[in-house]
Protein backbone atom coordinates (compact mmCIF):
# COMPACT_ATOMS: atom_id res chain seq x y z
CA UNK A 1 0.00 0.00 0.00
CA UNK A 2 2.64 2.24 0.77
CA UNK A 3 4.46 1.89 -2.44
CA UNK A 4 1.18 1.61 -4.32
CA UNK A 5 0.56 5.17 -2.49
CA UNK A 6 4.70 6.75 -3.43
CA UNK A 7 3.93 5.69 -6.92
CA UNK A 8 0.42 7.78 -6.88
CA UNK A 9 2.23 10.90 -5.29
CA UNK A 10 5.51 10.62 -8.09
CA UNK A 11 3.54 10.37 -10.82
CA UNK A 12 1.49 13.55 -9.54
CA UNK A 13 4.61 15.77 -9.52
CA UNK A 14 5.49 14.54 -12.58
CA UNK A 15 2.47 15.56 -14.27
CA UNK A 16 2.35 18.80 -12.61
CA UNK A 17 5.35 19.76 -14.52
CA UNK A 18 4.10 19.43 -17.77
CA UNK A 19 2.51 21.97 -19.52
CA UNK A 20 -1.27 22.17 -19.22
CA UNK A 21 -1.34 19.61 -17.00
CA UNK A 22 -1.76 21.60 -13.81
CA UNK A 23 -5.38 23.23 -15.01
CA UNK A 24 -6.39 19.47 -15.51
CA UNK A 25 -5.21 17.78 -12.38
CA UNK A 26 -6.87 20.44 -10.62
CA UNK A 27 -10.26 20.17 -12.30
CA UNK A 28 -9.88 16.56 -12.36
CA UNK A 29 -10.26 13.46 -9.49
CA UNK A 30 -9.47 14.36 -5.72
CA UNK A 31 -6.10 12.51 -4.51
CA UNK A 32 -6.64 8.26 -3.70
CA UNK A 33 -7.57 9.01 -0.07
CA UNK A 34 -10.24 11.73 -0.40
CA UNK A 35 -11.97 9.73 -2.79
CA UNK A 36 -11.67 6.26 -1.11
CA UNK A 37 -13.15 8.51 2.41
CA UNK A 38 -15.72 10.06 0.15
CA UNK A 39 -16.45 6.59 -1.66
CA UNK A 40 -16.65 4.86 1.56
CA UNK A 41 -19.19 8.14 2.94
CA UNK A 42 -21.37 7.56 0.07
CA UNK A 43 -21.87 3.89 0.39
CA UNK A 44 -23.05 4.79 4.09
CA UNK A 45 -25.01 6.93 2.99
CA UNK A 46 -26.72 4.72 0.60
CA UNK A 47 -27.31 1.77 2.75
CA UNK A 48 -28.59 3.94 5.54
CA UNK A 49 -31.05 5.69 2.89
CA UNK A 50 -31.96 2.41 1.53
CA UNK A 51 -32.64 1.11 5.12
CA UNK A 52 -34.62 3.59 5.51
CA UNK A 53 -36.53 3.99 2.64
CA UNK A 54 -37.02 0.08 3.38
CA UNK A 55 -38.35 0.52 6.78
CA UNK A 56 -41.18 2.95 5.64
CA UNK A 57 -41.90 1.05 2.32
CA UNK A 58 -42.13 -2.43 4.47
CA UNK A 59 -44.45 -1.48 7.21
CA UNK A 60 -47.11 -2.54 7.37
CA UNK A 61 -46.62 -6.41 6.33
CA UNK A 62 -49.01 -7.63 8.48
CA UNK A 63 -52.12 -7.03 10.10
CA UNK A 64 -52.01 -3.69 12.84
CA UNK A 65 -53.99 -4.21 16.02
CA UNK A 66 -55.73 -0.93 17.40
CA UNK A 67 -57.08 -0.38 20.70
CA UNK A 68 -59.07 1.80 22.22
CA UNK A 69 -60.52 1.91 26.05
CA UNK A 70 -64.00 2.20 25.13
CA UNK A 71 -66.93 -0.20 24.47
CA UNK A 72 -67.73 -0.19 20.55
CA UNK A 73 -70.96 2.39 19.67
CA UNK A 74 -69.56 5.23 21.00
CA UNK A 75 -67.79 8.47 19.47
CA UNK A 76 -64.09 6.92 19.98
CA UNK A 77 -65.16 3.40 18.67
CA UNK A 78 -66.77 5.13 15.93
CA UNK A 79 -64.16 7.75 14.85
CA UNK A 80 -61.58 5.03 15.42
CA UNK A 81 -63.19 2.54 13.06
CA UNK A 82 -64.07 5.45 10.62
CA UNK A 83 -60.30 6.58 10.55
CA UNK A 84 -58.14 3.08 10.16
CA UNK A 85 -60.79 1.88 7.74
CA UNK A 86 -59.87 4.32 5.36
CA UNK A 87 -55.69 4.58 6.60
CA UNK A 88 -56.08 0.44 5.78
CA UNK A 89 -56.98 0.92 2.31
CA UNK A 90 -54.16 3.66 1.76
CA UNK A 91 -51.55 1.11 3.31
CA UNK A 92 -52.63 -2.36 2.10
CA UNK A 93 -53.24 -4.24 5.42
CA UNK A 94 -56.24 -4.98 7.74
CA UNK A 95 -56.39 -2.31 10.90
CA UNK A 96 -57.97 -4.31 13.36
CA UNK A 97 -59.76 -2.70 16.22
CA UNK A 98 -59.96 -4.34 20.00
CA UNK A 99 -61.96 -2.80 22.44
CA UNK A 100 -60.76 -3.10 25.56
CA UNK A 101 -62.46 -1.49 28.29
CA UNK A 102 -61.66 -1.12 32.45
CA UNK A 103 -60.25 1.73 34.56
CA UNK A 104 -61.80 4.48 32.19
CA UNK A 105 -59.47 3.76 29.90
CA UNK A 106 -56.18 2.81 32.53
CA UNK A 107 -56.34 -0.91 31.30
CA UNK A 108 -55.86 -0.36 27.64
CA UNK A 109 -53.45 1.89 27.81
CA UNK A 110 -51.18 0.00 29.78
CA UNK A 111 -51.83 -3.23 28.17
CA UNK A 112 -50.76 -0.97 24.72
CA UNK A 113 -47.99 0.36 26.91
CA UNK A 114 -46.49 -3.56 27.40
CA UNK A 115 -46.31 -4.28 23.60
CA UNK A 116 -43.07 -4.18 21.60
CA UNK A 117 -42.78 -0.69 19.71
CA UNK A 118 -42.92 -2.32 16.03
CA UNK A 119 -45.77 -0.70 14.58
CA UNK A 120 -47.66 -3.31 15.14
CA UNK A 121 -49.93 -2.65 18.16
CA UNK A 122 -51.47 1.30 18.20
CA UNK A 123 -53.32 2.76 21.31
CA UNK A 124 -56.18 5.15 20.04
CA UNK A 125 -57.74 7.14 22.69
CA UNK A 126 -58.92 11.04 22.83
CA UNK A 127 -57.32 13.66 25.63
CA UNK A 128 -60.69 13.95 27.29
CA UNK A 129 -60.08 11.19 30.03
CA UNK A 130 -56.67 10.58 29.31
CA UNK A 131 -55.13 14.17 30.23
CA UNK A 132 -57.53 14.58 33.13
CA UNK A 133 -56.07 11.00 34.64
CA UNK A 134 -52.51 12.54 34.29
CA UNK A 135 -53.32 15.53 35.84
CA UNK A 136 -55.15 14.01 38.90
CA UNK A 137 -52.87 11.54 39.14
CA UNK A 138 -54.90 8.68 38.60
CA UNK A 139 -52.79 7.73 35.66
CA UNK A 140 -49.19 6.66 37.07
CA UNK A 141 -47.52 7.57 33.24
CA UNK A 142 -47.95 10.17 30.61
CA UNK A 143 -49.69 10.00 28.16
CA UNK A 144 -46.91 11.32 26.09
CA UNK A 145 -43.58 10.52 27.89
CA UNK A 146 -44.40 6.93 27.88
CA UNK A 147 -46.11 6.45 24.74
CA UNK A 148 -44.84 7.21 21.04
CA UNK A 149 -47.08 10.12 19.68
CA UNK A 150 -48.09 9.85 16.14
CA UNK A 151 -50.48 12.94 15.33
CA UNK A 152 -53.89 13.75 16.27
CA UNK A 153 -57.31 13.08 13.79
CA UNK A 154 -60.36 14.74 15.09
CA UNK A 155 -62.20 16.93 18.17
CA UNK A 156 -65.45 16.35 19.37
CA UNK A 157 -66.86 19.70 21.58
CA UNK A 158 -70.26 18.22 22.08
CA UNK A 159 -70.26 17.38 25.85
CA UNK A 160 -73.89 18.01 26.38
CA UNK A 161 -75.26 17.58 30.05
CA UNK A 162 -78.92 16.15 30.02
CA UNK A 163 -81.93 15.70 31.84
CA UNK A 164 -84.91 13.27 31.44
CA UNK A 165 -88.18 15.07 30.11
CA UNK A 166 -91.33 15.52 32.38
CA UNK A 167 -93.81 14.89 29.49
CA UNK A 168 -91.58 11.90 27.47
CA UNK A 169 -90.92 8.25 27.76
CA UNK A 170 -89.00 8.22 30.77
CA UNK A 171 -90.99 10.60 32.97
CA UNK A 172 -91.80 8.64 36.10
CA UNK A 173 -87.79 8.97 36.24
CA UNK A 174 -87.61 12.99 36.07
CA UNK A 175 -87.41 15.44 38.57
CA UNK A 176 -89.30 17.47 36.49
CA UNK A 177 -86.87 19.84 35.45
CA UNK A 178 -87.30 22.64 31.79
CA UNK A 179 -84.00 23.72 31.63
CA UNK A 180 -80.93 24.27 33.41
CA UNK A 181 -82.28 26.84 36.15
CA UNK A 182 -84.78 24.26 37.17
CA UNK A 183 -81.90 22.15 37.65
CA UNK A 184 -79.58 23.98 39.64
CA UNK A 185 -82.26 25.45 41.35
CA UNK A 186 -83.62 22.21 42.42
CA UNK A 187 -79.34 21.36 43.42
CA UNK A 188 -78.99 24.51 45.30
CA UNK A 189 -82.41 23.89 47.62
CA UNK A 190 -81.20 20.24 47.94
CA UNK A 191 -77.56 19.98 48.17
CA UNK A 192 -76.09 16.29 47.62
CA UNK A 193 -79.50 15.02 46.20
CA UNK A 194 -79.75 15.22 42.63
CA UNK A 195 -77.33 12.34 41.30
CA UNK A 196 -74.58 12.97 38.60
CA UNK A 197 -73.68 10.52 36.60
CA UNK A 198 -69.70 10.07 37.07
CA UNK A 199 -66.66 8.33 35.97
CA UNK A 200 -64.05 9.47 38.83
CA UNK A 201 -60.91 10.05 37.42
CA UNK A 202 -62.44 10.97 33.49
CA UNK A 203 -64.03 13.93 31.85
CA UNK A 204 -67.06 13.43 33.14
CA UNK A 205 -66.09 14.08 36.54
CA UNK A 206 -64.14 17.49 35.43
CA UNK A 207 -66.78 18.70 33.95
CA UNK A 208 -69.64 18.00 36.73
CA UNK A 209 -67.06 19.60 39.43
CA UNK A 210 -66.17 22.30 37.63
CA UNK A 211 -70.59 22.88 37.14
CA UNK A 212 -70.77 22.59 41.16
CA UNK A 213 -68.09 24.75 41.35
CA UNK A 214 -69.05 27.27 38.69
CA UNK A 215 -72.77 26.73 40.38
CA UNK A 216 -72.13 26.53 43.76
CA UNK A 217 -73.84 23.71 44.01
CA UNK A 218 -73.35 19.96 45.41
CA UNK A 219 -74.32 16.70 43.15
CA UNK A 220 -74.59 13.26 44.20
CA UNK A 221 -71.82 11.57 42.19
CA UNK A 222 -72.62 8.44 41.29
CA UNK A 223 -70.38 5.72 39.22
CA UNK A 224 -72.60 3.75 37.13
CA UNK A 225 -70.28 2.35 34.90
CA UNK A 226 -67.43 3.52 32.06
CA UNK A 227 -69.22 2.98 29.12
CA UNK A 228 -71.33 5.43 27.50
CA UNK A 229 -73.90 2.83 26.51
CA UNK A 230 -73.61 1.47 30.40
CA UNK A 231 -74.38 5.11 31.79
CA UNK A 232 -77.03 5.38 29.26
CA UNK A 233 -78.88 3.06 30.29
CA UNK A 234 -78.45 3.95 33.77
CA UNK A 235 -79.91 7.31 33.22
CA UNK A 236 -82.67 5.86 31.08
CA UNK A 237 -83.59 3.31 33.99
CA UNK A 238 -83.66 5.92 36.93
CA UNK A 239 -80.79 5.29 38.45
CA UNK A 240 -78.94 8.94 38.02
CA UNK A 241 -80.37 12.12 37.52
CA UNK A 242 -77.67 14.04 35.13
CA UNK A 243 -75.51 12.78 32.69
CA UNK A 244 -72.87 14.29 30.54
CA UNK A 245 -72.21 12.82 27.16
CA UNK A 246 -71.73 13.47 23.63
CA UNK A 247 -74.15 14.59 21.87
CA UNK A 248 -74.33 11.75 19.40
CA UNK A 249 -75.23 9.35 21.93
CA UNK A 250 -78.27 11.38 22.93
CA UNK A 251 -79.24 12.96 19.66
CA UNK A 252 -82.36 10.43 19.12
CA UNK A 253 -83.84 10.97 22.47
CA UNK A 254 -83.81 14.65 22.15
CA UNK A 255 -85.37 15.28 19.04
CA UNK A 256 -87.76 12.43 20.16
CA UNK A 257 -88.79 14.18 22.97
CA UNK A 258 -87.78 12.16 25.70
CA UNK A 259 -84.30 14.24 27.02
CA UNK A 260 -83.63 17.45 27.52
CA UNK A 261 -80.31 19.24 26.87
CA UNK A 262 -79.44 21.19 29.69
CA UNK A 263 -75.95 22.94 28.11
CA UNK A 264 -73.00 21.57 26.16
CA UNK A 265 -69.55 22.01 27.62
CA UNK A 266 -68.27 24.47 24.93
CA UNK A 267 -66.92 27.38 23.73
CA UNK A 268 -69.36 27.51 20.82
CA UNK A 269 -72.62 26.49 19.65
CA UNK A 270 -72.72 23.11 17.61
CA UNK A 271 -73.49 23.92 14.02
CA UNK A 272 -77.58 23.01 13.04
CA UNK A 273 -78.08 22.38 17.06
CA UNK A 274 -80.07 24.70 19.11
CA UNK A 275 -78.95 23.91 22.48
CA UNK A 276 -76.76 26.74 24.16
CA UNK A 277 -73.11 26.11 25.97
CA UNK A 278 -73.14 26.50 29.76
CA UNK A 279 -70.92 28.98 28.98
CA UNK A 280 -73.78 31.17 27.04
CA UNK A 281 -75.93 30.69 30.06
CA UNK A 282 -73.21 32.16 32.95
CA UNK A 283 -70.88 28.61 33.55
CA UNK A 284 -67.86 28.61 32.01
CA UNK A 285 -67.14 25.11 31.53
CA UNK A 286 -65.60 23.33 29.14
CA UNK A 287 -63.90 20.14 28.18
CA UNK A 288 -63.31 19.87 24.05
CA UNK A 289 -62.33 15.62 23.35
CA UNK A 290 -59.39 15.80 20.68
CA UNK A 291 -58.84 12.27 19.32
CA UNK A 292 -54.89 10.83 19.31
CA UNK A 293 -53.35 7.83 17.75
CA UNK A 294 -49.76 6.36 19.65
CA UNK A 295 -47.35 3.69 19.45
CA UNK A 296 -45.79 1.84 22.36
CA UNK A 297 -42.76 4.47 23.34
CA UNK A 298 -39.58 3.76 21.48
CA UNK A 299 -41.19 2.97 17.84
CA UNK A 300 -39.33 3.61 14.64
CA UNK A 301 -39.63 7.34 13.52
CA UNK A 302 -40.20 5.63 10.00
CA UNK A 303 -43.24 3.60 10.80
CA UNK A 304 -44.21 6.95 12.78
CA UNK A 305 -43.71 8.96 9.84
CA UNK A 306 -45.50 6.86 7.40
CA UNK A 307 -48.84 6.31 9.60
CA UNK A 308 -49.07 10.02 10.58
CA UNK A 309 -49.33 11.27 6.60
CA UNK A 310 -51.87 8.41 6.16
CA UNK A 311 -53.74 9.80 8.64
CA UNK A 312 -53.51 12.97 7.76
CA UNK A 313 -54.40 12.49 4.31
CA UNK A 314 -57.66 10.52 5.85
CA UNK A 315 -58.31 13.32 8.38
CA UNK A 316 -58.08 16.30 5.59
CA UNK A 317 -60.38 14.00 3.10
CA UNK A 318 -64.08 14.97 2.51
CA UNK A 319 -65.35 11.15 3.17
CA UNK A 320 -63.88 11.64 6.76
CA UNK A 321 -65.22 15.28 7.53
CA UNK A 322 -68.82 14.02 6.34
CA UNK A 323 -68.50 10.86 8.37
CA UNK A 324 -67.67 13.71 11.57
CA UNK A 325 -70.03 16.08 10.65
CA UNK A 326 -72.83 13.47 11.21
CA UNK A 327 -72.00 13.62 15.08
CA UNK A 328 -71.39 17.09 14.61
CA UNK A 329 -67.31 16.65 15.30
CA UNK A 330 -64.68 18.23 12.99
CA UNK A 331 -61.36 16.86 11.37
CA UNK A 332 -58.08 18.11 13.45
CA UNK A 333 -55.03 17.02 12.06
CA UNK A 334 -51.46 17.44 14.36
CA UNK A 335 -48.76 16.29 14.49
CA UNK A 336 -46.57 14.25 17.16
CA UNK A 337 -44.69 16.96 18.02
CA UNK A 338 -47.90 19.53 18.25
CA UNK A 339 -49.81 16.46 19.51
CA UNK A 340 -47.35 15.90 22.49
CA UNK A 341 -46.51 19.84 23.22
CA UNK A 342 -50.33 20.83 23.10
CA UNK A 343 -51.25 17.84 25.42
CA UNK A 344 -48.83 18.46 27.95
CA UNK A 345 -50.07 22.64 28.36
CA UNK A 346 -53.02 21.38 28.85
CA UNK A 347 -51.94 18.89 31.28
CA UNK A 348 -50.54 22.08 33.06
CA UNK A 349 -54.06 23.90 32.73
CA UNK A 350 -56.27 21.15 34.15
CA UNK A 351 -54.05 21.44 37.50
CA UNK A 352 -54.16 24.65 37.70
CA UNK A 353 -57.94 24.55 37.45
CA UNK A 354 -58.58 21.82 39.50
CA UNK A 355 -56.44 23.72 42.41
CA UNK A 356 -58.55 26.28 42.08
């Protein structure tokens, strides 16, 4: 090598000595070492790019499991289903959804949490419960330190708190309230009787203590189960007074007659809806559900990558915002960074509020 490498360097001073050669040498190939380093750089280069390249055009090669916390019906089962149906036809492989309920969501998130981080096991879930756990403390993790964000799909800002009618189906169960005076009226001139329907540790309980705070009154908080169809039919059968859903799971008794919308937890109006916010009627509370997808922490940015424009591409389609609009939700596309920054501010803000 080392006489291979005296030869190179003689024969370079010799040809620098003859005329015109100079301009061409210098124009020409760098000396044996540079371009052996910059051969050897390339290659690197290459493999790495064609690793990766490999690793985004690979996944998925099997079926993906999804869960979600909640029992199937509801607005996550539904937007979930609505979502991966449409990211499994962009990516060639079945998206199959698992409901798996317990601990208002505590259970599947930890059982997602266990999983290896190969792309193969996704936790869908929305912030309502989930960032209201980590800021209680309920939830022993973060929802974003210990999982792998991947973006965010949709909101729903229809938390509507209802009341059984006096004149419908179910009136041998009402208290015979009109309206949301009659309601806190009745709570204020009987503290710690009227019965709330609540899920400790979830959105429904935020939102019913931030009404008795707002209120100044006192509800009688009873668990009847996590499910919305399970507290449904609780409230239905008599059991609780008040419950505090979204609107899509209530929409049928309403215009039928049977429930009455008290307030939704909003900011706005819901388009085509004429029920006011609490916050339009003197309570400002709140709770908007924004709808995340995750990996198991530690998955490949690749995999990451490639499921978070294939959701965004579903989430910014037409098909998707119709399939929203119908239970009056919109399309919200972020991504993980946005997702995780976002989540954890408002981590910050449900503390401060609940100090309060």
């Amino acid at each position: 090598m080392k006489k291979t490498l005296a030869a190179l360097l003689t024969a370079a001073m010799t040809a620098a000595t003859l005329a015109g050669c100079a301009n061409a040498n210098s124009a020409g190939s760098a000396p044996a070492t540079t371009a052996a380093a910059a051969e050897t750089k390339a290659a690197e280069a290459s493999k790495a790019a064609d690793a990766g390249a490999g690793a985004t055009t690979d996944w998925p090669k099997k079926a993906v499991t999804v869960t979600l916390p909640y029992s199937a019906g509801g607005d996550t089962d539904t937007y979930c289903r609505a979502l991966f149906q449409a990211v499994g036809e962009k990516l060639g492989q079945n998206f199959v959804i698992t409901n798996l309920t317990g601990g208002s969501g505590l259970v599947a998130a930890k059982d997602v949490m266990s999983k290896a981080p190969d792309g193969y096991n996704i936790f869908f879930t929305h912030t309502g419960a989930a960032l209201v756990q980590e800021a209680m403390g309920t939830a022993d993790f973060s929802y974003t330190d210990n999982f792998t964000n991947v973006c965010t799909v949709a909101e729903d800002a229809t938390y509507t708190l209802v009341a059984l009618s006096p004149n419908g189906s179910y009136k041998q169960y009402s208290r015979g309230w009109n309206n949301l005076e009659d309601m806190l009226a009745d709570a204020k001139a009987n503290p710690g009787v009227v019965r709330y329907s609540t899920v400790f540790g979830s959105t429904t309980q935020y939102v019913g203590t931030s009404l008795e705070k707002a209120a100044g009154v006192q509800f009688d908080n009873i668990d009847v189960g996590t499910a919305a169809g399970d507290r449904l039919a609780a409230f239905l059968g008599g059991q609780v007074d008040l419950i505090a859903v979204n609107y899509m799971n209530v929409e049928d008794y309403i215009e039928k007659g049977d429930v009455i919308a008290l307030g939704v937890f909003s900011d706005k109006p819901m388009d085509g809806v004429d029920v006011k916010t609490l916050k339009e009627q003197g309570y400002d509370c709140k709770s908007t559900k924004k709808y995340e997808v995750k990996f198991p922490a530690g998955a490949d940015q690749a995999i990451v990558d490639k499921l978070s424009a294939a959701c965004k591409e579903v989430a910014e389609s037409e098909e998707f915002k119709k399939t929203l609009a119908t239970y009056h939700a919109a399309p919200l596309y972020r991504d993980a960074e946005t997702t995780g920054k976002e989540d954890k501010a408002e981590v910050e803000e449900l503390k401060a509020a609940m100090a309060q």
